[in-house]
PDB file of N, CA and C in Angstrom:
ATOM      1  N   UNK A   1       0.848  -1.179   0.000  1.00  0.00           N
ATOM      2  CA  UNK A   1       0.000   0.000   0.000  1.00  0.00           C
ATOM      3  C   UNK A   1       0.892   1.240   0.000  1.00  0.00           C
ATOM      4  N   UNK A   2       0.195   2.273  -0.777  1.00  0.00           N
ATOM      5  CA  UNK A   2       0.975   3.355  -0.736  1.00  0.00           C
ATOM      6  C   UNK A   2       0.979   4.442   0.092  1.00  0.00           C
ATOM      7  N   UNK A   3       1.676   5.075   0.307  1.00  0.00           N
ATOM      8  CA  UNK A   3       1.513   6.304   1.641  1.00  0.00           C
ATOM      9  C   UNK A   3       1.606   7.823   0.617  1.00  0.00           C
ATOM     10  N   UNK A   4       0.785   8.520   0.831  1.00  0.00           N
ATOM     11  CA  UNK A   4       0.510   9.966   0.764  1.00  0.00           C
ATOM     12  C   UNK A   4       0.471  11.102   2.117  1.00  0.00           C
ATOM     13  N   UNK A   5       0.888  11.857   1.860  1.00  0.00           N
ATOM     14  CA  UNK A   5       1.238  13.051   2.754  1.00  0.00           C
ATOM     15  C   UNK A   5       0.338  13.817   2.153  1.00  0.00           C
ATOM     16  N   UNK A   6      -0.450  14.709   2.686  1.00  0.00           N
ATOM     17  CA  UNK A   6      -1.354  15.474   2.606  1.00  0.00           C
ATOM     18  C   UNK A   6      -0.995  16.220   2.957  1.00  0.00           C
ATOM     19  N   UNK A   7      -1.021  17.778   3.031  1.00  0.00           N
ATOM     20  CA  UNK A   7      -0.374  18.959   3.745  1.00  0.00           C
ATOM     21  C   UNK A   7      -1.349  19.966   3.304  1.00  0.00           C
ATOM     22  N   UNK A   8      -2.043  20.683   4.225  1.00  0.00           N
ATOM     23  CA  UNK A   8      -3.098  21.464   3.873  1.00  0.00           C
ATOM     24  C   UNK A   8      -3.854  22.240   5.341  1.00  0.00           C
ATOM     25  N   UNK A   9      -3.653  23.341   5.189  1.00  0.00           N
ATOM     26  CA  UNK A   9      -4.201  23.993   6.575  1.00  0.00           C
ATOM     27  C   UNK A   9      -6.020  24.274   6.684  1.00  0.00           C
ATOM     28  N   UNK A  10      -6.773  23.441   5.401  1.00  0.00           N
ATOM     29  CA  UNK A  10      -8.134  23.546   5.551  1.00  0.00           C
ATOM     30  C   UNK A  10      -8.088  21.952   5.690  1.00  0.00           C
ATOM     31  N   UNK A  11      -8.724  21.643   7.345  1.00  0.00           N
ATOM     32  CA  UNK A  11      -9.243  20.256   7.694  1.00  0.00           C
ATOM     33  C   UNK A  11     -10.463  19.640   6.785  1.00  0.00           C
ATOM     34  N   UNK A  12     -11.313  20.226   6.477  1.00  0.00           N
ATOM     35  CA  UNK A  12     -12.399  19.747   5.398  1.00  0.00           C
ATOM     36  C   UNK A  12     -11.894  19.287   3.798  1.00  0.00           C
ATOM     37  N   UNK A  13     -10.660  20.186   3.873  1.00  0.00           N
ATOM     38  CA  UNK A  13      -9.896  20.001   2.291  1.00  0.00           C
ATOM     39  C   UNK A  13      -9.695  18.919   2.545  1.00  0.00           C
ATOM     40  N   UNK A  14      -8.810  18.492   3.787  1.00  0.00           N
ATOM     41  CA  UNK A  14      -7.593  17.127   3.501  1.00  0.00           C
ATOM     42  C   UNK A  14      -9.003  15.870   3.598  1.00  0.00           C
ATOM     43  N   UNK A  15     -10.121  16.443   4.782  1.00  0.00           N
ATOM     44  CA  UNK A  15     -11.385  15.089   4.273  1.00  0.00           C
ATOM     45  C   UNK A  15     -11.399  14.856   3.114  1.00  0.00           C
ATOM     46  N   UNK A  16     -11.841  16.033   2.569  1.00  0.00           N
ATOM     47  CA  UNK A  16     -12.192  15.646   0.623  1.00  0.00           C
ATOM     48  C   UNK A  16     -11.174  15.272  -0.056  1.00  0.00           C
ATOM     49  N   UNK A  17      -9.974  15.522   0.217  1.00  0.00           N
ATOM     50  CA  UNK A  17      -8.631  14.934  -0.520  1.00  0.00           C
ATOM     51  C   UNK A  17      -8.143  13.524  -0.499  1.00  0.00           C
ATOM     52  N   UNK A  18      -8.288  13.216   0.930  1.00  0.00           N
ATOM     53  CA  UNK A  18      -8.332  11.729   1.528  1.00  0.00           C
ATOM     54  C   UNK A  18      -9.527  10.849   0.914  1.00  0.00           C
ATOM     55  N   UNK A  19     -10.453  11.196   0.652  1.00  0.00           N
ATOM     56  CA  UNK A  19     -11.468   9.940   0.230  1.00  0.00           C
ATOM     57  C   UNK A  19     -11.907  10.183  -1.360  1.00  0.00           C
ATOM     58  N   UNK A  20     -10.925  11.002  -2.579  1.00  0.00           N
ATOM     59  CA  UNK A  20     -10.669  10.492  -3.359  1.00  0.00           C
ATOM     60  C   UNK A  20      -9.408  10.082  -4.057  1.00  0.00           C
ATOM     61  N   UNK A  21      -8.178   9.465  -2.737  1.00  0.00           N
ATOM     62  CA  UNK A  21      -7.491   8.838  -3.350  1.00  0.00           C
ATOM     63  C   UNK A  21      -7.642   7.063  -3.186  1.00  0.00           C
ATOM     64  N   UNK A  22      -8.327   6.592  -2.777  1.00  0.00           N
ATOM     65  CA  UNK A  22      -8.580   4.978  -3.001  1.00  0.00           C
ATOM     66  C   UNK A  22      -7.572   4.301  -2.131  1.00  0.00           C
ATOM     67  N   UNK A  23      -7.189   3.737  -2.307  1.00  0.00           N
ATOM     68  CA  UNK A  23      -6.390   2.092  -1.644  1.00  0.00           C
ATOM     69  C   UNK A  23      -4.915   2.930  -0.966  1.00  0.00           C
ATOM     70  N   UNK A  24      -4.986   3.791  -0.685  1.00  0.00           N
ATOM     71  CA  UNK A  24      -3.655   4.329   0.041  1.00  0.00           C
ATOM     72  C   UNK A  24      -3.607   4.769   1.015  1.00  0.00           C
ATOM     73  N   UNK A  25      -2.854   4.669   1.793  1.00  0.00           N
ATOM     74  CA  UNK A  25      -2.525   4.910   3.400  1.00  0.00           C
ATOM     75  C   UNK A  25      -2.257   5.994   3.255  1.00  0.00           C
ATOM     76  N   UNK A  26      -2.802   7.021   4.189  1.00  0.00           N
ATOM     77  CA  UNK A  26      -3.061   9.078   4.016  1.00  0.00           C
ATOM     78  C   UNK A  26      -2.916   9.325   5.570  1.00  0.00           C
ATOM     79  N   UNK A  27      -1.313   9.825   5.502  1.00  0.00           N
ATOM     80  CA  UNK A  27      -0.883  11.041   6.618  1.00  0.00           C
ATOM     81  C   UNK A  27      -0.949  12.156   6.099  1.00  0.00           C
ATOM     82  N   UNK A  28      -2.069  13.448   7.163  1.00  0.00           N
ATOM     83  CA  UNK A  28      -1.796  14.562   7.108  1.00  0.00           C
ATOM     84  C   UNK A  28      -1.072  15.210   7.802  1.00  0.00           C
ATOM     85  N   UNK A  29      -1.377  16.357   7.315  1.00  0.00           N
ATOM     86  CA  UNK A  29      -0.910  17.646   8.047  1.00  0.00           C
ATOM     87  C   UNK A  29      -1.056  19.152   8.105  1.00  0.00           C
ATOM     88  N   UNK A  30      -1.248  19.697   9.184  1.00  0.00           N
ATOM     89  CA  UNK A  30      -2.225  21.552   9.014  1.00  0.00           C
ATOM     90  C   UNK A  30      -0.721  22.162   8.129  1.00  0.00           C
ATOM     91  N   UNK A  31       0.591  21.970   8.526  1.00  0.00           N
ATOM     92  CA  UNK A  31       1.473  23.057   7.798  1.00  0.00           C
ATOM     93  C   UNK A  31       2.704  22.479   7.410  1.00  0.00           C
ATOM     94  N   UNK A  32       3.885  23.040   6.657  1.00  0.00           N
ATOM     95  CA  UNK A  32       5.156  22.257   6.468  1.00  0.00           C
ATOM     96  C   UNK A  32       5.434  21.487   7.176  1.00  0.00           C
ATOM     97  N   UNK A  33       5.528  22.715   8.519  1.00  0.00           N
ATOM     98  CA  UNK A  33       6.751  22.238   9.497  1.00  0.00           C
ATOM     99  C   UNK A  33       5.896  21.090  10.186  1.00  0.00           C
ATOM    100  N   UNK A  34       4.684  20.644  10.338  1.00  0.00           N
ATOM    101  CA  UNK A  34       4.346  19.325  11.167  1.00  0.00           C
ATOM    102  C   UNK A  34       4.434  18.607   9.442  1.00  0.00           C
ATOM    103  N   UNK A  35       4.028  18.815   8.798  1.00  0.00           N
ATOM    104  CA  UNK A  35       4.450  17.902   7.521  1.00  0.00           C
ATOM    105  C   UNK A  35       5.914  17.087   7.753  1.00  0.00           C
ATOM    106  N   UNK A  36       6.855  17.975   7.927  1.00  0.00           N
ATOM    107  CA  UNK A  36       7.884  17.228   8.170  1.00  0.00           C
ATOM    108  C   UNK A  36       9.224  16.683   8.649  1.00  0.00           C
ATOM    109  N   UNK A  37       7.740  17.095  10.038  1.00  0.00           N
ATOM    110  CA  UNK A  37       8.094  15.768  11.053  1.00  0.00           C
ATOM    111  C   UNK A  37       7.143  14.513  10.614  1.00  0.00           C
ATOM    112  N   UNK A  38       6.254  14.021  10.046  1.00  0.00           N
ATOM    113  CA  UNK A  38       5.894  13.234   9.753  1.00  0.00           C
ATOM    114  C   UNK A  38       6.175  12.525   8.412  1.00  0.00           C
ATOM    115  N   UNK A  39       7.199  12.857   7.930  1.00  0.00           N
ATOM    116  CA  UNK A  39       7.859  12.913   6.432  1.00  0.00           C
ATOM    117  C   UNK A  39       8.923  11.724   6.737  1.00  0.00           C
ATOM    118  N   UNK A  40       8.167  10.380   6.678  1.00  0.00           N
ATOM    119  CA  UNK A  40       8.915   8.883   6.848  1.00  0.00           C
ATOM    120  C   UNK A  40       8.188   7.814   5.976  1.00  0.00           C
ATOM    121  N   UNK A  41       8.867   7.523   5.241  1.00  0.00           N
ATOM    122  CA  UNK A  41       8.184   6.309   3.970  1.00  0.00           C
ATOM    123  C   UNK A  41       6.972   7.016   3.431  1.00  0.00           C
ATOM    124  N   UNK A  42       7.359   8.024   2.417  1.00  0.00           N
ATOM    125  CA  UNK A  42       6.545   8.553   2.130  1.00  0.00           C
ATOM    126  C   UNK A  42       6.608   8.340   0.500  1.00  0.00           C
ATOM    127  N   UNK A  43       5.366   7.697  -0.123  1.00  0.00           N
ATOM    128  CA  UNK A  43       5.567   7.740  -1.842  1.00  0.00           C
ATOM    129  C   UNK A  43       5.002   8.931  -2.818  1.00  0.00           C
ATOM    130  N   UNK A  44       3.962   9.788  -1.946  1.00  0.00           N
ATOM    131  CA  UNK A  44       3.823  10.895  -2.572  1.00  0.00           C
ATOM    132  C   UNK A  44       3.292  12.124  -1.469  1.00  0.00           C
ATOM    133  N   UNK A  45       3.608  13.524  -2.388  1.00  0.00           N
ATOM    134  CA  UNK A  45       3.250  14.420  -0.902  1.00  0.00           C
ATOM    135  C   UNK A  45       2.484  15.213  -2.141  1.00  0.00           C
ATOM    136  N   UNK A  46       0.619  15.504  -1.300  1.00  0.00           N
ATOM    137  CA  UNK A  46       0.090  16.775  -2.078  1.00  0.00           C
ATOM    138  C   UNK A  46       0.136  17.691  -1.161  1.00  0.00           C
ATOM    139  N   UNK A  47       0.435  18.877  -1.577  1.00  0.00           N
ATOM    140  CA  UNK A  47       0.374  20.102  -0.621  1.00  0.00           C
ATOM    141  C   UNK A  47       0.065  21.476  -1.190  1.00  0.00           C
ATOM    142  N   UNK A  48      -0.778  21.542  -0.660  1.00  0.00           N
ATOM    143  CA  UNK A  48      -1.278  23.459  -0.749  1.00  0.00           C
ATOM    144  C   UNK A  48      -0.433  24.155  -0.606  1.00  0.00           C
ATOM    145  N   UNK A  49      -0.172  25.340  -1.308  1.00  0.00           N
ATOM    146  CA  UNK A  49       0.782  26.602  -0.863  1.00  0.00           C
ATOM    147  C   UNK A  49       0.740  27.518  -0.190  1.00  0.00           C
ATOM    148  N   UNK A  50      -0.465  27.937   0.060  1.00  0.00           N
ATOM    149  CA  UNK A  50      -0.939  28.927   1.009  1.00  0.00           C
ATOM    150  C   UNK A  50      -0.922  28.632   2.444  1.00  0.00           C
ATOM    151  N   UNK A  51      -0.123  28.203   3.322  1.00  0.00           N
ATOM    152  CA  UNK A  51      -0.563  28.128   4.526  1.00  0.00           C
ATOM    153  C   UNK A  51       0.278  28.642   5.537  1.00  0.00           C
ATOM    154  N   UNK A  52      -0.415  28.585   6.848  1.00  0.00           N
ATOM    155  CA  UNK A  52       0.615  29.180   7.965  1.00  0.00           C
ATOM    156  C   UNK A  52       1.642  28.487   8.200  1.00  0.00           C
ATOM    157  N   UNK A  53       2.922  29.351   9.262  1.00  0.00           N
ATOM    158  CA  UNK A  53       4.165  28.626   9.433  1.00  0.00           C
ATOM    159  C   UNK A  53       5.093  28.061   9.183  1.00  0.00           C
ATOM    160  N   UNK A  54       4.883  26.998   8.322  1.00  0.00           N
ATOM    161  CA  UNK A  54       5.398  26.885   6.607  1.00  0.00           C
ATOM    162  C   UNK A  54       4.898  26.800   5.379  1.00  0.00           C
ATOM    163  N   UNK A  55       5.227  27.561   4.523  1.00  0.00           N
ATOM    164  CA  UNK A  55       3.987  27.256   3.181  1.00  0.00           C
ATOM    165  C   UNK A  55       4.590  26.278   2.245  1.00  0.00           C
ATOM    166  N   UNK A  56       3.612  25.834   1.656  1.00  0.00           N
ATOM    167  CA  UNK A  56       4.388  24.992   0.466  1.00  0.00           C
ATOM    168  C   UNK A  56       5.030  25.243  -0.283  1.00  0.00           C
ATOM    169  N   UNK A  57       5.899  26.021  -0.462  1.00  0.00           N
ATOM    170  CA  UNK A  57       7.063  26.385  -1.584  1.00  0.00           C
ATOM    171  C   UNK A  57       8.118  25.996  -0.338  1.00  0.00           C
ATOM    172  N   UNK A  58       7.847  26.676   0.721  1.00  0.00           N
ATOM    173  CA  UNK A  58       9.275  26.353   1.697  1.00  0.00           C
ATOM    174  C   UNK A  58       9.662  24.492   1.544  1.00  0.00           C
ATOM    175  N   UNK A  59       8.218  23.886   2.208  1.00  0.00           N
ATOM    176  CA  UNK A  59       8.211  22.485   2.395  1.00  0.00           C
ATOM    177  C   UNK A  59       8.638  21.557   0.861  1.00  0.00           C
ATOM    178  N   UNK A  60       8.414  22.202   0.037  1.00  0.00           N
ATOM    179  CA  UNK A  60       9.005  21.695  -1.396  1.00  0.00           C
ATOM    180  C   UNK A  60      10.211  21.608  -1.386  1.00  0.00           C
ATOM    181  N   UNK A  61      10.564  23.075  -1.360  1.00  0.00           N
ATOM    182  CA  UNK A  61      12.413  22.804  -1.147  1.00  0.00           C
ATOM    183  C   UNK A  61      13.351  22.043  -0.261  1.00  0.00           C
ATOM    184  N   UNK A  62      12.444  22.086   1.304  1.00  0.00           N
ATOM    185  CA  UNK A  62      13.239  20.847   2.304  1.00  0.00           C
ATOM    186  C   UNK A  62      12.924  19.445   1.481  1.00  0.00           C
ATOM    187  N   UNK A  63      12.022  19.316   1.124  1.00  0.00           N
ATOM    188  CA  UNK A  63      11.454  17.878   0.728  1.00  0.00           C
ATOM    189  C   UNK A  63      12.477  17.728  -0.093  1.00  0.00           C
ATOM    190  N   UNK A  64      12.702  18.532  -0.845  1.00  0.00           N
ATOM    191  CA  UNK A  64      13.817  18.515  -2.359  1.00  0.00           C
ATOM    192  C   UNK A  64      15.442  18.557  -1.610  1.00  0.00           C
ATOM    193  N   UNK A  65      15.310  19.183  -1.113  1.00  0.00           N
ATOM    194  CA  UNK A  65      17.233  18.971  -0.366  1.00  0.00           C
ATOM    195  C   UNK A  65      17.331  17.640   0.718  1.00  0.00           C
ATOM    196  N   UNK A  66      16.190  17.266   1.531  1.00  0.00           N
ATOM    197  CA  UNK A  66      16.315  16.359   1.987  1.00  0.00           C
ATOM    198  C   UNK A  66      16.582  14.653   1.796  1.00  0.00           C
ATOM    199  N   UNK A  67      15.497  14.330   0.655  1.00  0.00           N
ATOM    200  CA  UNK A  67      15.011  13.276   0.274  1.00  0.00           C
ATOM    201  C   UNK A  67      16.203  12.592   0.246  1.00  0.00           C
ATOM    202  N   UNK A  68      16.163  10.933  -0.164  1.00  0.00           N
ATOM    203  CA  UNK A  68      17.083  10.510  -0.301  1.00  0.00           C
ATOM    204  C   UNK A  68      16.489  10.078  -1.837  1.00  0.00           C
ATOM    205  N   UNK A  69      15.237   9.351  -1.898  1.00  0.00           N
ATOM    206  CA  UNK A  69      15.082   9.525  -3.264  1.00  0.00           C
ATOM    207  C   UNK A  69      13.633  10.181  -3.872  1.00  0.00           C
ATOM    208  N   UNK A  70      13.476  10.314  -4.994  1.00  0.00           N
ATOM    209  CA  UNK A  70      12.761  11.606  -5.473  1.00  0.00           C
ATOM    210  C   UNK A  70      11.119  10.764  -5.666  1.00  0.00           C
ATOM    211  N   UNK A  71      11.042  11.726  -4.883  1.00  0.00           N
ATOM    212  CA  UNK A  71       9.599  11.362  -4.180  1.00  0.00           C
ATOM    213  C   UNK A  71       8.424  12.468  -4.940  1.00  0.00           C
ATOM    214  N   UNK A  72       7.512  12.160  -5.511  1.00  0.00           N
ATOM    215  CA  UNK A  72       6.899  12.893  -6.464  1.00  0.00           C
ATOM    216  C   UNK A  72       5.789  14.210  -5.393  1.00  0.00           C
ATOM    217  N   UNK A  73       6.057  15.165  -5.631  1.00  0.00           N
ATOM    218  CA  UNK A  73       5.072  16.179  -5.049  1.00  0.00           C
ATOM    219  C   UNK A  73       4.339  16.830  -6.009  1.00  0.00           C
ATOM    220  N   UNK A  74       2.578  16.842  -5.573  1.00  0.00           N
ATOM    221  CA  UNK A  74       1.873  17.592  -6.173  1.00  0.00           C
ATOM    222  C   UNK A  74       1.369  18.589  -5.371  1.00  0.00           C
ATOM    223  N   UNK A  75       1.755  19.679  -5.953  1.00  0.00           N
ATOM    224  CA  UNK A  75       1.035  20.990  -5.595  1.00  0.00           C
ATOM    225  C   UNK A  75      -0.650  21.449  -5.740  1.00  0.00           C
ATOM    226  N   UNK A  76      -1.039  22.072  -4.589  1.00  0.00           N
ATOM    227  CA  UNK A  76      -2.461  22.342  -4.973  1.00  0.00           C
ATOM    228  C   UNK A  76      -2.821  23.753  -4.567  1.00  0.00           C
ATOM    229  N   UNK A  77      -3.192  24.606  -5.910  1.00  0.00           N
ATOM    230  CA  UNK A  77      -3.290  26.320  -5.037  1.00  0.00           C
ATOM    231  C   UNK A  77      -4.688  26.726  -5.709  1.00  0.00           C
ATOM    232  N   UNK A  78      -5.302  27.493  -4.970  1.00  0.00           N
ATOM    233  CA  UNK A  78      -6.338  28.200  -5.352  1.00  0.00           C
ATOM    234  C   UNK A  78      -6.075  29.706  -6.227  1.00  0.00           C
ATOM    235  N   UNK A  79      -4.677  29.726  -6.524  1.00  0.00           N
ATOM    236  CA  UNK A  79      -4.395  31.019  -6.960  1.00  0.00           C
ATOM    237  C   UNK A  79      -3.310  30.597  -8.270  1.00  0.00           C
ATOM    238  N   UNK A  80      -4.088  30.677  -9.290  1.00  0.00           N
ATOM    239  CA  UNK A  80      -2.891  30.598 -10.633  1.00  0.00           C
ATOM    240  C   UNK A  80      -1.345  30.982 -10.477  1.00  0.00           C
ATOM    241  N   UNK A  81      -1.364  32.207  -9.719  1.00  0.00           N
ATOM    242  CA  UNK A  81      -0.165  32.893 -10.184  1.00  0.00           C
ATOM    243  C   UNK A  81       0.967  31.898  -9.102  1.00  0.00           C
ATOM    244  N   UNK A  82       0.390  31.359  -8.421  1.00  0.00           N
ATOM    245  CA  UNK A  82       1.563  30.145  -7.445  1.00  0.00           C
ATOM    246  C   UNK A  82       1.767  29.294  -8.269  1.00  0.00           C
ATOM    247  N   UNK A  83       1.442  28.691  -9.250  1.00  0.00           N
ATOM    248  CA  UNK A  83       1.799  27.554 -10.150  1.00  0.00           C
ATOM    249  C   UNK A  83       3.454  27.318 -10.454  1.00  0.00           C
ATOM    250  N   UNK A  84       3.717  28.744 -11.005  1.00  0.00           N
ATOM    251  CA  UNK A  84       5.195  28.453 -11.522  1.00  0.00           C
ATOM    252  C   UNK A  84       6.282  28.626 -10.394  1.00  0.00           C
ATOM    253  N   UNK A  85       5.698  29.649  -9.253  1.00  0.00           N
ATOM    254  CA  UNK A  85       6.633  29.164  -8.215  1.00  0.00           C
ATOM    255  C   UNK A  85       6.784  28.149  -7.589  1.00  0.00           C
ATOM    256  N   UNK A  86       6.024  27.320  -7.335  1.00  0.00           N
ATOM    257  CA  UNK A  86       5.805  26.000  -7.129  1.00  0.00           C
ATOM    258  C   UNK A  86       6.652  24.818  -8.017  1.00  0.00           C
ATOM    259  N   UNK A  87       5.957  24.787  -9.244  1.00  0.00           N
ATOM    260  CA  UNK A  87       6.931  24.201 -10.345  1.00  0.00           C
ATOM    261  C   UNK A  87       9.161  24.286 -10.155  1.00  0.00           C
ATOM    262  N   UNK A  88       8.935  25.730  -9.941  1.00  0.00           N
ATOM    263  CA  UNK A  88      10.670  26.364  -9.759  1.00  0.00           C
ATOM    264  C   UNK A  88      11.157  25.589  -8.546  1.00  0.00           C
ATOM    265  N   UNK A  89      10.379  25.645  -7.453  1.00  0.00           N
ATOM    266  CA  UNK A  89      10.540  25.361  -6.190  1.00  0.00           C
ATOM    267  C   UNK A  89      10.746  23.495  -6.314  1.00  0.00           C
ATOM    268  N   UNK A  90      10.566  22.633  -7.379  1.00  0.00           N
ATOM    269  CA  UNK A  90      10.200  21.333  -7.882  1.00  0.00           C
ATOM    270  C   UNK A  90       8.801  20.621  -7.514  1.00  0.00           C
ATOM    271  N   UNK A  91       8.179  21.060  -7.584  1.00  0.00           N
ATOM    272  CA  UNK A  91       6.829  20.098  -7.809  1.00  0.00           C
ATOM    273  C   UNK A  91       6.592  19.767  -8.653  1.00  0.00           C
ATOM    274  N   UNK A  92       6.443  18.551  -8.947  1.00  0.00           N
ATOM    275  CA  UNK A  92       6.363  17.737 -10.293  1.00  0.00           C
ATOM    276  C   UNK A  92       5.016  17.807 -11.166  1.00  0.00           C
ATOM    277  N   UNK A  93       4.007  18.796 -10.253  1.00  0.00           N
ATOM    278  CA  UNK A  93       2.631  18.873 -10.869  1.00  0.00           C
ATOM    279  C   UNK A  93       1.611  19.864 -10.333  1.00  0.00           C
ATOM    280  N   UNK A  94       1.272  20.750 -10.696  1.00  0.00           N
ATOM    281  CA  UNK A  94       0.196  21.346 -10.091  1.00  0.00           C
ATOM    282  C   UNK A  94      -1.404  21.109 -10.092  1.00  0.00           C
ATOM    283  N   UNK A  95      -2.103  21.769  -9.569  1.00  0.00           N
ATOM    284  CA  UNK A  95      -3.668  21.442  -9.506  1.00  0.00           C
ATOM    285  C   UNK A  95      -3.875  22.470  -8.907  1.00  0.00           C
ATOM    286  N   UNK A  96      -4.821  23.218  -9.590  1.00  0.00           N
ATOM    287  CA  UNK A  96      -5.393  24.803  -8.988  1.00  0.00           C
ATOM    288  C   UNK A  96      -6.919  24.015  -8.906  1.00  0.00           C
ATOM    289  N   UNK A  97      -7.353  24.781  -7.346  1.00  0.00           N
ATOM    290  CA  UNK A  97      -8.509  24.421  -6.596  1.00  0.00           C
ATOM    291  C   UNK A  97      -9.778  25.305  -7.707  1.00  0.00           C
ATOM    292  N   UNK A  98     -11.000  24.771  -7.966  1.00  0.00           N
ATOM    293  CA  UNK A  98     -11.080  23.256  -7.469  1.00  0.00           C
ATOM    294  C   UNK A  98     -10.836  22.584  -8.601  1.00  0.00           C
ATOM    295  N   UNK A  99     -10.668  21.313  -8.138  1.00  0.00           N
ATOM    296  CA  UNK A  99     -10.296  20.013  -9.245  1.00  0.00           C
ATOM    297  C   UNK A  99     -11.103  18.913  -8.725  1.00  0.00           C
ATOM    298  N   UNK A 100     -11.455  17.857  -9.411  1.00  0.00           N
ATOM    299  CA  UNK A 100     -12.218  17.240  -9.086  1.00  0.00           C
ATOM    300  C   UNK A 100     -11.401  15.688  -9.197  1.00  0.00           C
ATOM    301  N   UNK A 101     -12.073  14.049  -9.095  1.00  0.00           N
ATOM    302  CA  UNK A 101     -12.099  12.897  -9.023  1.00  0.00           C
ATOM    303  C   UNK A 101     -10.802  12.590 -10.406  1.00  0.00           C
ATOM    304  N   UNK A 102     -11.597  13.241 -11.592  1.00  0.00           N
ATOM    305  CA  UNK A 102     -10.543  13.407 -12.813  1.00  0.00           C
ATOM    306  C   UNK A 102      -9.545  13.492 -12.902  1.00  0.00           C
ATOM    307  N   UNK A 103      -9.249  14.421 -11.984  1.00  0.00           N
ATOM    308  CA  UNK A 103      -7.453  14.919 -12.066  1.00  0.00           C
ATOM    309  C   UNK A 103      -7.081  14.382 -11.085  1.00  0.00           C
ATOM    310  N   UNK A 104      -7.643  14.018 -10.378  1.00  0.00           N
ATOM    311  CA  UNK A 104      -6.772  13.341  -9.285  1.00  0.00           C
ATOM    312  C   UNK A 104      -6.286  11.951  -9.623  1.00  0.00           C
ATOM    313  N   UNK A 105      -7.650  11.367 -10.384  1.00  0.00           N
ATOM    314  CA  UNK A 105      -6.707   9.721 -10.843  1.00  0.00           C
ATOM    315  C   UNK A 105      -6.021  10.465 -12.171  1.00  0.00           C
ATOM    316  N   UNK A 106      -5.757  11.212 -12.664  1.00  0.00           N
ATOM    317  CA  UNK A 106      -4.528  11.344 -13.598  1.00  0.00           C
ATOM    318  C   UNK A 106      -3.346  11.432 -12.923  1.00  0.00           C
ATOM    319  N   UNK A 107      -3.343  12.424 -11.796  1.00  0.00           N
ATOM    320  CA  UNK A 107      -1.890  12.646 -11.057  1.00  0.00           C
ATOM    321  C   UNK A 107      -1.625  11.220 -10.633  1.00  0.00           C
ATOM    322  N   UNK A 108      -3.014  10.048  -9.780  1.00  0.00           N
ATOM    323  CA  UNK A 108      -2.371   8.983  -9.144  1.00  0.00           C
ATOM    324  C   UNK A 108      -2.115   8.199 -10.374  1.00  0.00           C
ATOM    325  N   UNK A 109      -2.508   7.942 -11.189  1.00  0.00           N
ATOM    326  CA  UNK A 109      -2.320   7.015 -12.227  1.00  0.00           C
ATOM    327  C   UNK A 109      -0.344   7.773 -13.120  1.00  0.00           C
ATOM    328  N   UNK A 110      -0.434   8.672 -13.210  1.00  0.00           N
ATOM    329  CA  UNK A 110       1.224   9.284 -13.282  1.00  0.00           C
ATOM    330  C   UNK A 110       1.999   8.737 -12.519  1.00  0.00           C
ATOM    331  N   UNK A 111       2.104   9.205 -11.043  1.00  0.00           N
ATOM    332  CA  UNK A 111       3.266   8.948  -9.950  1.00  0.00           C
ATOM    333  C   UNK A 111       2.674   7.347  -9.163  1.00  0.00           C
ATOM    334  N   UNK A 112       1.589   7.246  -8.915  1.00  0.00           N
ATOM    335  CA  UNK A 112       1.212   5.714  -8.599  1.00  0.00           C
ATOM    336  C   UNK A 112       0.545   5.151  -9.061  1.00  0.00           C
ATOM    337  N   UNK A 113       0.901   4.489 -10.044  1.00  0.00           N
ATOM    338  CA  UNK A 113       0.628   3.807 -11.036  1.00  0.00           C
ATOM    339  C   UNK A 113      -0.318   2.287 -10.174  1.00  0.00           C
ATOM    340  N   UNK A 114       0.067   1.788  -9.223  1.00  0.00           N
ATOM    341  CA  UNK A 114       0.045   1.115  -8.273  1.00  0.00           C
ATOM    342  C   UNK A 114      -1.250   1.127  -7.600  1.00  0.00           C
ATOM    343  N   UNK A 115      -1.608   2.554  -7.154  1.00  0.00           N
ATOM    344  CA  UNK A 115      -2.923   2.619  -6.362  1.00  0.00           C
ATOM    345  C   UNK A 115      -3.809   2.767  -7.429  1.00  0.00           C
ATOM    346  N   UNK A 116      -5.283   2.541  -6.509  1.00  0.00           N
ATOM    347  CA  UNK A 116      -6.716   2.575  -7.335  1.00  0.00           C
ATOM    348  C   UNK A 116      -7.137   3.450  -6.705  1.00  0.00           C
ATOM    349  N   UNK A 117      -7.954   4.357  -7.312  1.00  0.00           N
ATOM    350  CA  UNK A 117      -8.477   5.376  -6.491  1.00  0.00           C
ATOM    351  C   UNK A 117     -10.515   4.725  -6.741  1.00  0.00           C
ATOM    352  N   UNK A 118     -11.522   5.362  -5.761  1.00  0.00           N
ATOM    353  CA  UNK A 118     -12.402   4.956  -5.528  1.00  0.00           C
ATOM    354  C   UNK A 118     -13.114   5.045  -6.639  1.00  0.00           C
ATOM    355  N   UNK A 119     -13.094   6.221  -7.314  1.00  0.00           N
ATOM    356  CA  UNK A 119     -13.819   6.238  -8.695  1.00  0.00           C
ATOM    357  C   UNK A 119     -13.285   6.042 -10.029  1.00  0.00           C
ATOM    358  N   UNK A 120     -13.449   5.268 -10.908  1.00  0.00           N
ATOM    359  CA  UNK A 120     -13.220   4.634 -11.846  1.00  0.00           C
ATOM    360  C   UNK A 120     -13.372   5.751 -13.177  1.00  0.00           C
TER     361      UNK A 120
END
């Protein structure tokens, strides 16, 4: 089974985020910095950019200097103009809010090829 990191400072988001990725084991988190401390066997991380304490461009770049190997991150912003900083910062993919069931099994079917997500 696969593990996802969720990172997102709206608790209702990471509900709705969590129950359309299917067959995968889902750690969250409200901001970077508890992101990662919980950043252990991790096969993919989605994360919002907008948030307190650490935002996701910061947590991209630790994720990116840290890793040992390259662990796919998707970005998720409600604001276009974060896309390419995000991208610069290495996220391998963006998704501007909202997005729906669609794009999400495209991103899992890309980086986890492996998981099923609930809707077909």
């Amino acid at each position: 089974m696969k593990t996802v990191l969720i990172v997102d400072d709206d608790p209702l988001f990471r509900v709705f985020l969590k129950s359309m990725l299917g067959d995968c084991k889902v750690i969250d988190a409200e901001n970077g910095k508890i992101a990662l401390e919980k950043f252990k066997s991790i096969d993919l991380v989605i994360t919002d950019i907008c948030m307190p304490i650490m935002d996701g461009i910061k947590l991209i770049h630790k994720i990116r200097k840290l890793q040992q190997k390259e662990i796919p991150i998707i970005a998720v912003t409600g604001f276009i103009n974060n896309v390419d900083p995000a991208k610069k910062a290495g996220a391998d993919e963006c998704l501007t809010k909202p997005f729906g069931q669609q794009e999400i099994d495209i991103v899992m079917e890309r980086f986890l090829p492996e998981s099923t997500s609930p809707v077909s």
